[in-house]
C-alpha atoms as a PDB file:
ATOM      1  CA  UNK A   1     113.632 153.509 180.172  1.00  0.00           C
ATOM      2  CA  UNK A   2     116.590 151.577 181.204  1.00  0.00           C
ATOM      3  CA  UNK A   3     117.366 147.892 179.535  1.00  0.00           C
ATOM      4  CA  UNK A   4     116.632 146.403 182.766  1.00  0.00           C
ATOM      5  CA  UNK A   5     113.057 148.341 183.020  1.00  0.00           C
ATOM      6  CA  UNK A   6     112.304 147.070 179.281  1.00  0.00           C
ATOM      7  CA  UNK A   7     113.262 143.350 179.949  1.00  0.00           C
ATOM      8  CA  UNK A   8     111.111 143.453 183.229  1.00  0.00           C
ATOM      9  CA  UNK A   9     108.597 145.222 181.234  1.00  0.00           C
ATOM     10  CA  UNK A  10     108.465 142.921 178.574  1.00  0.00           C
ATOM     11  CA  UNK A  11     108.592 139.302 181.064  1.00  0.00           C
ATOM     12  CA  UNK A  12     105.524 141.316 182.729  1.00  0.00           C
ATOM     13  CA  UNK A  13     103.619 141.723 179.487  1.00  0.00           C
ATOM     14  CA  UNK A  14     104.703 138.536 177.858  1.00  0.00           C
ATOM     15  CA  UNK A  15     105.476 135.807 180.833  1.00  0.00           C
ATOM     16  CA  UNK A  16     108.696 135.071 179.565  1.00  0.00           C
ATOM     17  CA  UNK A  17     111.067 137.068 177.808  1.00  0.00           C
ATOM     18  CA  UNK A  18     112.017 134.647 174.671  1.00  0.00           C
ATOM     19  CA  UNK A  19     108.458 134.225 173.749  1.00  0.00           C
ATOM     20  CA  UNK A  20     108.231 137.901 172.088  1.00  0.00           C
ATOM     21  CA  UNK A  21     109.634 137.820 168.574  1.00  0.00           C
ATOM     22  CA  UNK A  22     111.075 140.787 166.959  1.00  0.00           C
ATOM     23  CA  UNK A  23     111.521 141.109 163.180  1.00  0.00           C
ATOM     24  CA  UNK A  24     115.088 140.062 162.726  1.00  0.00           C
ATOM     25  CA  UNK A  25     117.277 140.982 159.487  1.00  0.00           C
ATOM     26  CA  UNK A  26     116.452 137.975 157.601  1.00  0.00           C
ATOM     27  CA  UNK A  27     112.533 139.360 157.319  1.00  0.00           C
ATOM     28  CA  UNK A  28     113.545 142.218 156.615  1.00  0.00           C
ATOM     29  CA  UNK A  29     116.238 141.626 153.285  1.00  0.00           C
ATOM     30  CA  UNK A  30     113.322 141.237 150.616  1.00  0.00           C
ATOM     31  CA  UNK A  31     112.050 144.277 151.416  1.00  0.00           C
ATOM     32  CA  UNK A  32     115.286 146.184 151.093  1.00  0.00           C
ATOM     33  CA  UNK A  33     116.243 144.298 148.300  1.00  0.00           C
ATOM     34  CA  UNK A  34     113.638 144.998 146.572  1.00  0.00           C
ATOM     35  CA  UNK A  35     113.825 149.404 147.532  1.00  0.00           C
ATOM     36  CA  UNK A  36     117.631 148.922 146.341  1.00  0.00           C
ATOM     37  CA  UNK A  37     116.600 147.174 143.073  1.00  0.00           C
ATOM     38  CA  UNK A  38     113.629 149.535 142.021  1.00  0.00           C
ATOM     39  CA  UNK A  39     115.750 152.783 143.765  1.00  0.00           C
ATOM     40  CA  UNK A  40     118.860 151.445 141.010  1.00  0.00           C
ATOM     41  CA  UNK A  41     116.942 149.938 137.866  1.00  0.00           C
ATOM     42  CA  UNK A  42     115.867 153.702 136.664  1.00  0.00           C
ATOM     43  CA  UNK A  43     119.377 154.437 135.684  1.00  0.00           C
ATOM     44  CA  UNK A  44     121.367 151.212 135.943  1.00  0.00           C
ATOM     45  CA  UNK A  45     123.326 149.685 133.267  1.00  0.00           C
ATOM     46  CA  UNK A  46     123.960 145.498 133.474  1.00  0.00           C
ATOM     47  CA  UNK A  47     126.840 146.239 135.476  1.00  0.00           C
ATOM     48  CA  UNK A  48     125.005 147.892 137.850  1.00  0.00           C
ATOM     49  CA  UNK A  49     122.856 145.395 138.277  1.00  0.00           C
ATOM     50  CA  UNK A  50     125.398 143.045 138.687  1.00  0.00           C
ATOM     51  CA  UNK A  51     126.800 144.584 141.337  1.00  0.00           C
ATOM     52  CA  UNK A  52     123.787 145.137 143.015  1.00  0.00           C
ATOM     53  CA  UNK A  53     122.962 141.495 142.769  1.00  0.00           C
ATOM     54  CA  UNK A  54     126.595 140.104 144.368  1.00  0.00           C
ATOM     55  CA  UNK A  55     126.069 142.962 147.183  1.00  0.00           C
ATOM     56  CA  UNK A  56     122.983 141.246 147.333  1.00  0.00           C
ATOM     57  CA  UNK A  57     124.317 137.809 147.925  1.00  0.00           C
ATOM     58  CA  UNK A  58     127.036 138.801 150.013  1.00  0.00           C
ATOM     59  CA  UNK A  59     124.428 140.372 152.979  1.00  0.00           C
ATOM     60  CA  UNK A  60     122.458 137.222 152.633  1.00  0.00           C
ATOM     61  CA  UNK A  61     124.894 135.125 153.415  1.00  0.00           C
ATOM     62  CA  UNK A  62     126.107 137.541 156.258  1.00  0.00           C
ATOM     63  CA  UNK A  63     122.668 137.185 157.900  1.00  0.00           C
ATOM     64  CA  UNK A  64     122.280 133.731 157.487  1.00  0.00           C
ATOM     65  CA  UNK A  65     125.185 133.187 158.949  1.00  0.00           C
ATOM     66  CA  UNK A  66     124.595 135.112 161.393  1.00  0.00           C
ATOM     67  CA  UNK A  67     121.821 134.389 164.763  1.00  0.00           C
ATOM     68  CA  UNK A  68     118.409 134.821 163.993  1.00  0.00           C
ATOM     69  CA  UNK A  69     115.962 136.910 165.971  1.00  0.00           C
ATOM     70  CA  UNK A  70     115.197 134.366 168.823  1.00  0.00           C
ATOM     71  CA  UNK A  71     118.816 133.722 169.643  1.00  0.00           C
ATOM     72  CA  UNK A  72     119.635 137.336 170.138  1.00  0.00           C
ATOM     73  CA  UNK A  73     116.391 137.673 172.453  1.00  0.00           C
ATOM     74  CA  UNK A  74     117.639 135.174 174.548  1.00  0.00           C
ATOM     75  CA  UNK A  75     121.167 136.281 174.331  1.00  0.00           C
ATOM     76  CA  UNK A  76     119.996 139.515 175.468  1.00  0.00           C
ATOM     77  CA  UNK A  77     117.426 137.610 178.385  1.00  0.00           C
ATOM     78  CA  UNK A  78     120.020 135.687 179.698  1.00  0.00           C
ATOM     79  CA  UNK A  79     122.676 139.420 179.399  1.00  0.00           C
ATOM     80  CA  UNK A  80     119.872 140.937 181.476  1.00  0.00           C
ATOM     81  CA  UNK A  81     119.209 138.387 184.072  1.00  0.00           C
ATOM     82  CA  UNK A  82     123.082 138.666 184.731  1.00  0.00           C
ATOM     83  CA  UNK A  83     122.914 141.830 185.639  1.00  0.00           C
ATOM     84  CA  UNK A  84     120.136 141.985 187.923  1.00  0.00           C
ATOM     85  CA  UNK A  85     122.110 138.731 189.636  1.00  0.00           C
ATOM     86  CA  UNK A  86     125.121 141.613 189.757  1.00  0.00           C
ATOM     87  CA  UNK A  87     122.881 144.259 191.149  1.00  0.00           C
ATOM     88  CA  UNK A  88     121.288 142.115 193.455  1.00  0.00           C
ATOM     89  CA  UNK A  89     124.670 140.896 194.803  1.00  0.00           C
ATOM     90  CA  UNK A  90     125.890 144.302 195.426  1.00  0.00           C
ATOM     91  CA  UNK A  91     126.089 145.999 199.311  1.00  0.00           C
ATOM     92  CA  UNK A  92     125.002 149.620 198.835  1.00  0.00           C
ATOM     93  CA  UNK A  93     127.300 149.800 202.331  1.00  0.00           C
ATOM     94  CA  UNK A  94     130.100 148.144 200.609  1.00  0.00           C
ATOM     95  CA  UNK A  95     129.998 150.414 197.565  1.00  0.00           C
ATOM     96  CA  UNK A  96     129.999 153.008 200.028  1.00  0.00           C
ATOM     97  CA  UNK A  97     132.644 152.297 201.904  1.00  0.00           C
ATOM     98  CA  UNK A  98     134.648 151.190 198.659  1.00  0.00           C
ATOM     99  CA  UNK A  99     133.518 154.500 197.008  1.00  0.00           C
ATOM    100  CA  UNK A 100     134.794 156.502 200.337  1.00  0.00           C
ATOM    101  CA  UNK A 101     138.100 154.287 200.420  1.00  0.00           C
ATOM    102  CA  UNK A 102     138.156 155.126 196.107  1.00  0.00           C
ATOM    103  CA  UNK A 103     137.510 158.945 196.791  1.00  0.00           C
ATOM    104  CA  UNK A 104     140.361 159.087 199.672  1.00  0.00           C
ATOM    105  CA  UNK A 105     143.054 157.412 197.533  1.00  0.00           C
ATOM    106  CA  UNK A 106     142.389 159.538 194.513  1.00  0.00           C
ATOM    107  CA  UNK A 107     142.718 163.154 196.992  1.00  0.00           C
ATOM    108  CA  UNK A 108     146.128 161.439 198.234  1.00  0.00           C
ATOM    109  CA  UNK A 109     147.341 160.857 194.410  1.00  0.00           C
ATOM    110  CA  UNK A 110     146.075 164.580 193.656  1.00  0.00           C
ATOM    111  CA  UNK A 111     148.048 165.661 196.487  1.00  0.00           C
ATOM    112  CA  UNK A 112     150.850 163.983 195.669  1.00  0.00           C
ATOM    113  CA  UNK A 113     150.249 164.939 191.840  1.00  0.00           C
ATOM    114  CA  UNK A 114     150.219 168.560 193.197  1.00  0.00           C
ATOM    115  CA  UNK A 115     153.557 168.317 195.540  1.00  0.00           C
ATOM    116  CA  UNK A 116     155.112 167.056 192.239  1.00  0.00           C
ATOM    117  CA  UNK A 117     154.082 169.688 190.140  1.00  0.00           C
ATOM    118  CA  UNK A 118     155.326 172.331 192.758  1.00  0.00           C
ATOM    119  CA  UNK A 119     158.362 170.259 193.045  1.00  0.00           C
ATOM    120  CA  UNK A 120     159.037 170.084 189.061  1.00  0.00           C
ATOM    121  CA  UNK A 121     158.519 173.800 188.907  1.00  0.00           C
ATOM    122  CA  UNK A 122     160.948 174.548 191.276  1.00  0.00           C
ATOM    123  CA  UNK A 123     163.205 172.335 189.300  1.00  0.00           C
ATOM    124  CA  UNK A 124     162.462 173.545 186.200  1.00  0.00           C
ATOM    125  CA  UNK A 125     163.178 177.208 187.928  1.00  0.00           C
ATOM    126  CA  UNK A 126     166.395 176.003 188.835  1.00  0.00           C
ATOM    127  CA  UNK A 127     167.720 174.727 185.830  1.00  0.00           C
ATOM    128  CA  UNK A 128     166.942 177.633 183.939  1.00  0.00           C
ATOM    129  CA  UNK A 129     169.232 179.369 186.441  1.00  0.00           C
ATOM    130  CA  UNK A 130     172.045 177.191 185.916  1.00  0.00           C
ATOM    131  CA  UNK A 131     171.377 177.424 182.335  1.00  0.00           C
ATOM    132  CA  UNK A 132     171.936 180.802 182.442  1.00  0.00           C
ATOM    133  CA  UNK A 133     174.725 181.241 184.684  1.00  0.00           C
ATOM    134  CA  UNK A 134     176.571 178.380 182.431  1.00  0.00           C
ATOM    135  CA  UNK A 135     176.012 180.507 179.133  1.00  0.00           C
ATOM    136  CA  UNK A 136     177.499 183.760 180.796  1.00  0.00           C
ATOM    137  CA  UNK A 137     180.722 180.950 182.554  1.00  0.00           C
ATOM    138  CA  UNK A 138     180.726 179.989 178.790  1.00  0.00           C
ATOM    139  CA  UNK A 139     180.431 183.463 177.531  1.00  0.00           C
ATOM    140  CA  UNK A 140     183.180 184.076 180.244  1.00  0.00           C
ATOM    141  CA  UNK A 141     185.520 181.418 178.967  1.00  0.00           C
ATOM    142  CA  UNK A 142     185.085 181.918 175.438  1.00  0.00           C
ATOM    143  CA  UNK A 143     186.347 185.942 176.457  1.00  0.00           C
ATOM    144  CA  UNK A 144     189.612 184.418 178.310  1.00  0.00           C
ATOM    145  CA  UNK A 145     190.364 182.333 175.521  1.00  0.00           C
ATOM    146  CA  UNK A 146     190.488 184.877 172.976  1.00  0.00           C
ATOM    147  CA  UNK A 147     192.566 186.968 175.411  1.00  0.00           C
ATOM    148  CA  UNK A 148     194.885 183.845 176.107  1.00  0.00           C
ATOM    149  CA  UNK A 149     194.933 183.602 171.833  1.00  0.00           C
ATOM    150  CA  UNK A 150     195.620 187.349 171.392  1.00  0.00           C
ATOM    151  CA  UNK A 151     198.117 187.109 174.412  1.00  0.00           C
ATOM    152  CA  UNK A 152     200.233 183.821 172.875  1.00  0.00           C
ATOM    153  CA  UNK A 153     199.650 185.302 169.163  1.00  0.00           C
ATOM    154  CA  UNK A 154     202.004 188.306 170.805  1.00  0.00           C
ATOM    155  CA  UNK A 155     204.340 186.683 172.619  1.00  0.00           C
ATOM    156  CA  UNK A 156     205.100 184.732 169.517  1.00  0.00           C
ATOM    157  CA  UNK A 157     205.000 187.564 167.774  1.00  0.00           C
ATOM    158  CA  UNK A 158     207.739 189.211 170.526  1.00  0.00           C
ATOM    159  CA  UNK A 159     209.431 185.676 170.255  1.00  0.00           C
ATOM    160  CA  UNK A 160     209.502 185.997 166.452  1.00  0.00           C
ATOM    161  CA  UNK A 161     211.381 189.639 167.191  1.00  0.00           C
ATOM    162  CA  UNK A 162     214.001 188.709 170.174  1.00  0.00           C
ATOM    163  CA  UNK A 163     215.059 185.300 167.344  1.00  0.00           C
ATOM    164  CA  UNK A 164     215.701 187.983 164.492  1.00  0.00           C
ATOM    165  CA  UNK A 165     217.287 189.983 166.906  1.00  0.00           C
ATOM    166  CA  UNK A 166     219.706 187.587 168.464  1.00  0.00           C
ATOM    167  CA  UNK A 167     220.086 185.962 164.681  1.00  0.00           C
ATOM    168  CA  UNK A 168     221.276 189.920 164.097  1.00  0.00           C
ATOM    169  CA  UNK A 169     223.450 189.979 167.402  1.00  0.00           C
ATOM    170  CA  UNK A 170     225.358 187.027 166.423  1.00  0.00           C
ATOM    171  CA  UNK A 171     225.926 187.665 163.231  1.00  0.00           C
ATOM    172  CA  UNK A 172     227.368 191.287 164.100  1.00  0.00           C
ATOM    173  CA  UNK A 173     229.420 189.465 166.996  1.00  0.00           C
ATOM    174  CA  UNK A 174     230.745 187.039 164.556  1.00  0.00           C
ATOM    175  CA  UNK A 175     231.831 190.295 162.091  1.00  0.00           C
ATOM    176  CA  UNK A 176     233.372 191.243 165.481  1.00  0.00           C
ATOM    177  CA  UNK A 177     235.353 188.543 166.176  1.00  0.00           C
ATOM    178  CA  UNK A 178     236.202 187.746 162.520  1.00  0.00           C
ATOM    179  CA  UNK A 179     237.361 191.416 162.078  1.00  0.00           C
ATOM    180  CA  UNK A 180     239.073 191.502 165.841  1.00  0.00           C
ATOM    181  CA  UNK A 181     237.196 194.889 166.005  1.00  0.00           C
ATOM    182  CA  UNK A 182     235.164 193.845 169.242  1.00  0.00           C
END
């Protein structure tokens, strides 16, 4: 049975809704204080019960601070009248038409959603193609280099030969000279 159904059912029995009374909190603490205190005095020590008793304290003050029975009834009354006013107020053709106009935009947007995700995928497809052709360019590369290194580190090493060898040529020319053999 729906809250509605109950309130209606309960105006019908009663005449007016905030003329039933239901047992609110506040009837009900002595009752539970009293379970708690017997449940705990079997084994409790003065602490206990000194705890118990603050815990005590500290709900009744809670519910008396708190709204009492007949409030919440008619909090709940007056809840329940506003939404029968809202249900009343409401076009079944206008819900229709807004649910229609709701279920329309929500296909376009999974559509769209869909076209995106086809979209992405392709993308993502894509870049893991470049990211593979730009590991084997790298690969590549990295293979030149070392061929440029190992190419330099012998033409210096060629360089390093052709210096001792004109350092040689000169010196024999300079023999040469010096001797007048040449």
């Amino acid at each position: 049975m729906s809250l509605t159904t109950r309130s209606s059912a309960r105006v019908a029995e009663d005449g007016h809704a905030s003329r039933r009374v239901r047992p609110g909190p506040v009837r009900l603490l002595p009752a539970v204080a009293a379970i708690v205190l017997l449940a705990g005095c079997a084994t409790a020590t003065d602490e206990d019960l000194q705890a118990v008793e603050a815990r005590l304290d500290r709900v009744e003050s809670a519910l008396a601070a708190g709204p009492d029975g007949d409030e919440l009834t008619s909090g709940l009354a007056t809840v329940e009248d506003r939404l029968d006013e809202l249900a009343a107020s409401l076009d079944p053709d206008e819900l229709a038409e807004r649910t229609e106009a709701t279920d329309t935009q929500l296909a376009e947007l999974v559509d769209t959603l869909t076209v995106m995700d086809e979209e992405l995928s392709i993308l993502s497809d894509q870049l893991d193609d470049v990211e593979g052709e730009l590991a084997t360019a790298l690969s590549d590369l990295r293979s030149v280099v070392d061929g440029v290194r190992g190419g330099l580190d012998e033409v210096r090493a060629d360089n390093d030969e052709l210096r001792a060898l004109i350092v040689t040529v000169r010196d024999r020319l300079d023999r040469c000279q010096a001797d007048g053999s040449c």
